[in-house]
C-alpha atoms as a PDB file:
ATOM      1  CA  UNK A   1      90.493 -14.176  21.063  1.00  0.00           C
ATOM      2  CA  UNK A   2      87.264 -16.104  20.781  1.00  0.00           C
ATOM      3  CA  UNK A   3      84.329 -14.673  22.840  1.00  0.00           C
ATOM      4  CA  UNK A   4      80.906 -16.126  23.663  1.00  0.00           C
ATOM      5  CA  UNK A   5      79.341 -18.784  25.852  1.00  0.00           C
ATOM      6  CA  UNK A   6      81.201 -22.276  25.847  1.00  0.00           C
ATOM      7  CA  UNK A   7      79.555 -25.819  26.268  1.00  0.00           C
ATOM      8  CA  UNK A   8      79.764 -25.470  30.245  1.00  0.00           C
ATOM      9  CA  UNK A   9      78.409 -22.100  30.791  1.00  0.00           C
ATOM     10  CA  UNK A  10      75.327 -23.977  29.275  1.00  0.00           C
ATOM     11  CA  UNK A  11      72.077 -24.891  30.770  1.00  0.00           C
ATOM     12  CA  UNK A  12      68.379 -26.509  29.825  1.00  0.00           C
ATOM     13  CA  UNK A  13      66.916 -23.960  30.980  1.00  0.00           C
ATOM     14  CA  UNK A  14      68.754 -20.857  30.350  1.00  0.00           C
ATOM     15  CA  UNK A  15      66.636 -17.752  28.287  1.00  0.00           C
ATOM     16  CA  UNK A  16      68.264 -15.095  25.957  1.00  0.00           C
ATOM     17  CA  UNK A  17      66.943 -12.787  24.634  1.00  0.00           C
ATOM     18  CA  UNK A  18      68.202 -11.137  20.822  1.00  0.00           C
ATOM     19  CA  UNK A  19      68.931  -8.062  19.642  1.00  0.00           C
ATOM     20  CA  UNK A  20      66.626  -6.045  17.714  1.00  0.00           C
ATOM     21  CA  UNK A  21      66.348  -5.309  13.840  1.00  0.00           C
ATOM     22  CA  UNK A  22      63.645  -4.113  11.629  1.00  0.00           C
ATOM     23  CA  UNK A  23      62.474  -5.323   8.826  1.00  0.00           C
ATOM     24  CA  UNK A  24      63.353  -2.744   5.162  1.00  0.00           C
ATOM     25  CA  UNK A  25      62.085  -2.492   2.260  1.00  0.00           C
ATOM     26  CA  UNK A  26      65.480  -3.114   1.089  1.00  0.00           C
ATOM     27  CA  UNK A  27      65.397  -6.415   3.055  1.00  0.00           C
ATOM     28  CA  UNK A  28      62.043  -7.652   0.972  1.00  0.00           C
ATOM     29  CA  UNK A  29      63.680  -6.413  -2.118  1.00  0.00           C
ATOM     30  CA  UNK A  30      66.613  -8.102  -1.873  1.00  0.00           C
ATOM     31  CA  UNK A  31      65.662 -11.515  -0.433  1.00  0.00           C
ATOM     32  CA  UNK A  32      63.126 -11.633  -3.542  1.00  0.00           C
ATOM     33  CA  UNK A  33      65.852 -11.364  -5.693  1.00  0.00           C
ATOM     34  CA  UNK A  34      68.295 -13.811  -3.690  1.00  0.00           C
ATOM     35  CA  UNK A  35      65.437 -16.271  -3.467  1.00  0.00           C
ATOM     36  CA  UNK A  36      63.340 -15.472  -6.858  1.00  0.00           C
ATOM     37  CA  UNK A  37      60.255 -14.968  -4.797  1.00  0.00           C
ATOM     38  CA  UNK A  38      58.493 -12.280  -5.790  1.00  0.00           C
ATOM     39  CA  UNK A  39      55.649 -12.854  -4.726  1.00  0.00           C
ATOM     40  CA  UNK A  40      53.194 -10.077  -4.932  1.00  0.00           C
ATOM     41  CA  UNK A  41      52.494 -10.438  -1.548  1.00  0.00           C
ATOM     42  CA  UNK A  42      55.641  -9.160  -1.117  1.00  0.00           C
ATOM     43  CA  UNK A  43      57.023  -7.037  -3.854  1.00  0.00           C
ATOM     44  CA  UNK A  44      53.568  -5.517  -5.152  1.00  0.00           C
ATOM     45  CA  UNK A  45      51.655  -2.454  -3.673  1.00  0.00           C
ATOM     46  CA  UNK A  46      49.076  -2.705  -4.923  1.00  0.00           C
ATOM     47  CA  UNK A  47      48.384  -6.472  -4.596  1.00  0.00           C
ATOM     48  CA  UNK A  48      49.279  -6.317  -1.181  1.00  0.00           C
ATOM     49  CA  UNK A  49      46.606  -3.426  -0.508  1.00  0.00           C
ATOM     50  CA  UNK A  50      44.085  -5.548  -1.387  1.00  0.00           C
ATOM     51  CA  UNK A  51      44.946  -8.890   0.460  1.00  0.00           C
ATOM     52  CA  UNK A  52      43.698  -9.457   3.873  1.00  0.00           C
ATOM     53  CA  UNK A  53      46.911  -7.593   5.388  1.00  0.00           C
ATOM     54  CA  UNK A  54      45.853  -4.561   3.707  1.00  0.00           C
ATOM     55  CA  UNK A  55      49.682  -4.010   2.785  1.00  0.00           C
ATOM     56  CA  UNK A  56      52.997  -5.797   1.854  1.00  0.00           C
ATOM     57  CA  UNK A  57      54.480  -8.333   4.081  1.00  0.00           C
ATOM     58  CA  UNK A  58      58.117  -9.957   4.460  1.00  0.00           C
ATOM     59  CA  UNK A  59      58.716 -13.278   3.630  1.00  0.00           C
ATOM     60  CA  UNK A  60      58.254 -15.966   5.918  1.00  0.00           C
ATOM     61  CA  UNK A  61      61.580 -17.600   5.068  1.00  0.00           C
ATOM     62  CA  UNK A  62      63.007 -13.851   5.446  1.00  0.00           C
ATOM     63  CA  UNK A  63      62.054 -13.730   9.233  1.00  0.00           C
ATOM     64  CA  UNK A  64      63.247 -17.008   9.670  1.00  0.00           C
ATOM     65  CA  UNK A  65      66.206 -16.129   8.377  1.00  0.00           C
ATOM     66  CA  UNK A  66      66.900 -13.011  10.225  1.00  0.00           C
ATOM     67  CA  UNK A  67      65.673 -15.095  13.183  1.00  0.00           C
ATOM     68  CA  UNK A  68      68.777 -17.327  12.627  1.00  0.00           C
ATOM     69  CA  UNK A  69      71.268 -14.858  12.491  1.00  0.00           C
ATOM     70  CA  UNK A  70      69.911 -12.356  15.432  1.00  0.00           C
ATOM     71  CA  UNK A  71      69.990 -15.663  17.727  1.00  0.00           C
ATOM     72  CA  UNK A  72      73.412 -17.170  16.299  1.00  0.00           C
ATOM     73  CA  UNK A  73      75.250 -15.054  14.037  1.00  0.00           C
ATOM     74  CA  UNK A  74      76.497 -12.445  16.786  1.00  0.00           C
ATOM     75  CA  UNK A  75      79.291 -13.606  19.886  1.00  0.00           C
ATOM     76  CA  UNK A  76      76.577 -15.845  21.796  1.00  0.00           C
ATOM     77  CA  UNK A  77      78.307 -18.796  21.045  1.00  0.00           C
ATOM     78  CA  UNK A  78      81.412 -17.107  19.605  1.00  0.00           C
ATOM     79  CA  UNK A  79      83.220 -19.841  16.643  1.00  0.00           C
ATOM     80  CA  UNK A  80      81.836 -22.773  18.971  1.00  0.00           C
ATOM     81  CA  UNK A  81      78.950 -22.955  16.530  1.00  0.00           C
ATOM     82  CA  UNK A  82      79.544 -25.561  14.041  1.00  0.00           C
ATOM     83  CA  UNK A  83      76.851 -26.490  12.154  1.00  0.00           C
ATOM     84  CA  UNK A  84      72.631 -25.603  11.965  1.00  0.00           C
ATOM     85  CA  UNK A  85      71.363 -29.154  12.383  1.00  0.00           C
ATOM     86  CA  UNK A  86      67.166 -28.783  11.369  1.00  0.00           C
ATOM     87  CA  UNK A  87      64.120 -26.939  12.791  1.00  0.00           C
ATOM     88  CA  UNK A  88      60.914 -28.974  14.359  1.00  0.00           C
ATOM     89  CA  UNK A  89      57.780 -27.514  15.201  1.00  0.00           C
ATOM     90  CA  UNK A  90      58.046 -24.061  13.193  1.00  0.00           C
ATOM     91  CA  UNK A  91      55.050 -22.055  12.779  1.00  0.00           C
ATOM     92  CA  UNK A  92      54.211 -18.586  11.196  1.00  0.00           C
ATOM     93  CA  UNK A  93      51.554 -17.236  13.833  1.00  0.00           C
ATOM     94  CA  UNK A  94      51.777 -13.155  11.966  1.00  0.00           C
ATOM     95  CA  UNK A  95      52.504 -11.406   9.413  1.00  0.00           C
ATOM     96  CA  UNK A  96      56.256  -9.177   9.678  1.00  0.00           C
ATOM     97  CA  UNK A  97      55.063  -5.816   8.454  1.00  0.00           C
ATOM     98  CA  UNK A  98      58.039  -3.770   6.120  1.00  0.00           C
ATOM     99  CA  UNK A  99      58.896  -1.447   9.726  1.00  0.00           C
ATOM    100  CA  UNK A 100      58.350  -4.067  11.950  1.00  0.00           C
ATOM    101  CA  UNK A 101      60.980  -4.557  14.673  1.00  0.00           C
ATOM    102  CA  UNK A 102      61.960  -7.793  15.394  1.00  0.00           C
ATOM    103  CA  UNK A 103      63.930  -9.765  18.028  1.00  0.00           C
ATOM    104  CA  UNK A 104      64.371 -13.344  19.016  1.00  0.00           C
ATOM    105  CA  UNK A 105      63.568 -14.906  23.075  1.00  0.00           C
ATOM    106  CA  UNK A 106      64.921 -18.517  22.917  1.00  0.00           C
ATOM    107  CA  UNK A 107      65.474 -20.645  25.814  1.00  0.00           C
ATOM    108  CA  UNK A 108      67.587 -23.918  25.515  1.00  0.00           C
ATOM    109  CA  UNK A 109      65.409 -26.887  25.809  1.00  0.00           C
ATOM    110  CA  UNK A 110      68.046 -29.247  25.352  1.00  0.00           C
ATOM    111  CA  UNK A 111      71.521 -30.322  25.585  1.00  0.00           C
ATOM    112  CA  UNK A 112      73.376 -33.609  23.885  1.00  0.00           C
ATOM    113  CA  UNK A 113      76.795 -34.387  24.498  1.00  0.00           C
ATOM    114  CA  UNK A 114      77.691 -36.678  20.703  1.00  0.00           C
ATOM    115  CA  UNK A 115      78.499 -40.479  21.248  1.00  0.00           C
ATOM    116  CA  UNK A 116      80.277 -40.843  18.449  1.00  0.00           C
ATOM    117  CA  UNK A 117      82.223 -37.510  18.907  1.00  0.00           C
ATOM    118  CA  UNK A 118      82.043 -35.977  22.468  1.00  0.00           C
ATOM    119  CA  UNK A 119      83.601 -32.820  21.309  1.00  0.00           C
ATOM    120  CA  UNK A 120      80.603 -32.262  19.820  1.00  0.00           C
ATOM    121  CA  UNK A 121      77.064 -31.589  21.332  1.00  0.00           C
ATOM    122  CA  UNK A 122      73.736 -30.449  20.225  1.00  0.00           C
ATOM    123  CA  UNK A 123      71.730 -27.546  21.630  1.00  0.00           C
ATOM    124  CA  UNK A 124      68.304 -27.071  21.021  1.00  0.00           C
ATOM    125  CA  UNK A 125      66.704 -23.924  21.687  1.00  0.00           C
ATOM    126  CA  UNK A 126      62.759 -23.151  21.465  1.00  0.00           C
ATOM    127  CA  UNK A 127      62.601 -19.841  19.704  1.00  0.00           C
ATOM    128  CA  UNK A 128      60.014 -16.814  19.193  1.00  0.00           C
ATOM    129  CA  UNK A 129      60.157 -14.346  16.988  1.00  0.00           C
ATOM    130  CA  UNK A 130      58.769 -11.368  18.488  1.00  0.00           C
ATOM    131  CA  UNK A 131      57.869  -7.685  16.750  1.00  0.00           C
ATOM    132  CA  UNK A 132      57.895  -4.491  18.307  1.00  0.00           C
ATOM    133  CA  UNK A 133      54.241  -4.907  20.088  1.00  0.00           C
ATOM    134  CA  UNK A 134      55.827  -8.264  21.494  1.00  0.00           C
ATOM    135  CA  UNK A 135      53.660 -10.503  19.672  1.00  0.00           C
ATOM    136  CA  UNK A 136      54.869 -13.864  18.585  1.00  0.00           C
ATOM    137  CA  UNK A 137      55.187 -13.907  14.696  1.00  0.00           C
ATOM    138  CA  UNK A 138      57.221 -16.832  14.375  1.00  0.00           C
ATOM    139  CA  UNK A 139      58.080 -19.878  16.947  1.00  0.00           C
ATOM    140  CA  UNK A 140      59.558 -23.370  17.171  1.00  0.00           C
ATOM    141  CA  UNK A 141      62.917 -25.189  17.648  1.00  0.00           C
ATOM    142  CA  UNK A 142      65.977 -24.976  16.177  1.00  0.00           C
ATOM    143  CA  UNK A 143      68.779 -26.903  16.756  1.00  0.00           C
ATOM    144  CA  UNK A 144      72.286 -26.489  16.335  1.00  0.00           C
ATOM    145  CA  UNK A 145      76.062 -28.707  16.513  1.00  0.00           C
ATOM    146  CA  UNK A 146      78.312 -26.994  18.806  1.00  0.00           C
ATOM    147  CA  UNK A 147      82.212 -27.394  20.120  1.00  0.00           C
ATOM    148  CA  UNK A 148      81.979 -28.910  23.923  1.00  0.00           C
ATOM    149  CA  UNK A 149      85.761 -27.834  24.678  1.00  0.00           C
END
């Protein structure tokens, strides 16, 4: 049975709030190989200990990534998701330390019923990616095609 929020339990508006997942070593690792970035920044020690972070960071993409999938890959909007239409706005404000914890606070921002399909609407959501201190690494919009019935 599907779960999740449909079109009508909606609102502009509404704030959620993510789970929580931190950031490996493993998860570095293996993004740099997914991706081929491996940049030192990321993958080297020693490079890293000399940069002005003072150690290695994640990728940006990475937290943008795991961003995506706290706020919409778990049963907020069950299978009504259909499709991840763009981002506007996005900015990396920190670095995401290897051990940081991080978790998404969204708020829908807007809400679209399609012309052309009215099945279909878009939801936009204005999204922060937060660490374990609660400081903003990442923010912006995201929006997103969803089911309306």
């Amino acid at each position: 049975m599907d779960s999740g929020l449909t079109w009508s339990d909606l609102s502009v508006g509404q704030r959620f709030t993510s789970p929580a997942r931190t950031v490996t070593e493993t998860d570095v690792v293996s993004f740099a190989g997914l991706t081929g970035d491996f940049s030192p920044m990321h993958v080297d020690r020693e490079f890293a200990a000399a940069s002005p972070f003072g150690e290695r960071i994640a990728h940006g993409l990475l937290g943008l990534s795991i961003a995506h999938g706290l706020m919409l890959g778990r049963e907020l909007l069950g299978r009504r998701a259909i499709a991840f239409l763009g981002l506007s706005d996005w900015r990396f404000r920190a670095p995401i330390l290897l051990g940081d914890t991080v978790h998404v606070a969204f708020e829908i921002v807007g809400l679209r019923v399609r012309t052309k399909d009215p099945e279909q609407g878009v939801l936009t959501f204005r999204a922060e990616l937060r660490n374990q201190r609660d400081e903003i690494v990442q923010e912006g919009r995201k929006a997103i095609l969803m089911k309306t019935s």
